[in-house]
Protein backbone atom coordinates (compact mmCIF):
# COMPACT_ATOMS: atom_id res chain seq x y z
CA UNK A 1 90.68 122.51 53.45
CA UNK A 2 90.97 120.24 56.78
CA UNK A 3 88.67 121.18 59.58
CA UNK A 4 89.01 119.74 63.01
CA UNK A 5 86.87 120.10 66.29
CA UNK A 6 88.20 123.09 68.59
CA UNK A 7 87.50 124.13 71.57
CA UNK A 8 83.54 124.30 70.81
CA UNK A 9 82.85 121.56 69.75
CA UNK A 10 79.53 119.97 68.09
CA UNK A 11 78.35 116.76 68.27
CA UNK A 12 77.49 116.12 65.16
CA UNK A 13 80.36 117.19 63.66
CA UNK A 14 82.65 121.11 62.85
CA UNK A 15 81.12 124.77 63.07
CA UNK A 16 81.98 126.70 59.80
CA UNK A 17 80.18 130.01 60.66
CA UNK A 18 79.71 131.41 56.39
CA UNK A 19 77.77 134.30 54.67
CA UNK A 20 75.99 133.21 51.64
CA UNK A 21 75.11 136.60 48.97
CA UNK A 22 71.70 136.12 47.58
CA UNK A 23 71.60 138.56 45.23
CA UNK A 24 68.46 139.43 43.44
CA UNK A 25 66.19 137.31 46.14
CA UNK A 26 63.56 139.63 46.71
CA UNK A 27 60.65 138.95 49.46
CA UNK A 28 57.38 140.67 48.57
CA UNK A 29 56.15 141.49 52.17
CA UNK A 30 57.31 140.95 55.85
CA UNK A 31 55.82 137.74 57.64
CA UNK A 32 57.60 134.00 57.96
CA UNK A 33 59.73 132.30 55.27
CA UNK A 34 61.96 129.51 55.54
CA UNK A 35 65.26 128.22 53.58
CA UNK A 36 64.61 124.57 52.27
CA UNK A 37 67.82 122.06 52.37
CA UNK A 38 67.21 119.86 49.82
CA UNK A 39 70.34 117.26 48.66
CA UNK A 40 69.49 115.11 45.86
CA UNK A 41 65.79 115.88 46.39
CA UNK A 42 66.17 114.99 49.79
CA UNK A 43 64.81 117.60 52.84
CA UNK A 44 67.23 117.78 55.11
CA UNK A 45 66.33 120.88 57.22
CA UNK A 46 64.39 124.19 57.07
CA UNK A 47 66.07 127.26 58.05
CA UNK A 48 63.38 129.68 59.56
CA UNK A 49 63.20 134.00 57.77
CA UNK A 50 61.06 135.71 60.10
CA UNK A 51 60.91 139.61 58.36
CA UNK A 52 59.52 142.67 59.89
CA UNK A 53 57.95 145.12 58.86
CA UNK A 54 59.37 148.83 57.96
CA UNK A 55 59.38 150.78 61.64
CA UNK A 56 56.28 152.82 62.07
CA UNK A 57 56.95 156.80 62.45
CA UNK A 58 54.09 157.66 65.18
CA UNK A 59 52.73 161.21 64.77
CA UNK A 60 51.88 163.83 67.43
């Protein structure tokens, strides 16, 4: 595959917008989690979960 800068172009380099599946990955509650990028042990950036809650149903 050979990517190339277009017309919206990054500095630091090409914009591959992907969806990764996670099956199975289960979260136990809502609240703020975060996606570790680790490369040979290495942090290289955290990617921020923020989950909600289910919607509340208000009764008259």
């Amino acid at each position: 595959m050979n990517l190339a800068a277009g017309p919206r172009q990054v500095a630091d380099g090409v914009l591959v917008p992907h969806i990764l599946n996670m099956d199975g990955l289960v979260f136990p509650a809502p609240g703020r989690y975060s996606f570790e990028v680790r490369v040979d042990g290495e942090h290289h950036l955290s990617i921020p979960l923020t989950l909600s809650g289910p919607a509340s149903s208000a009764q008259a």
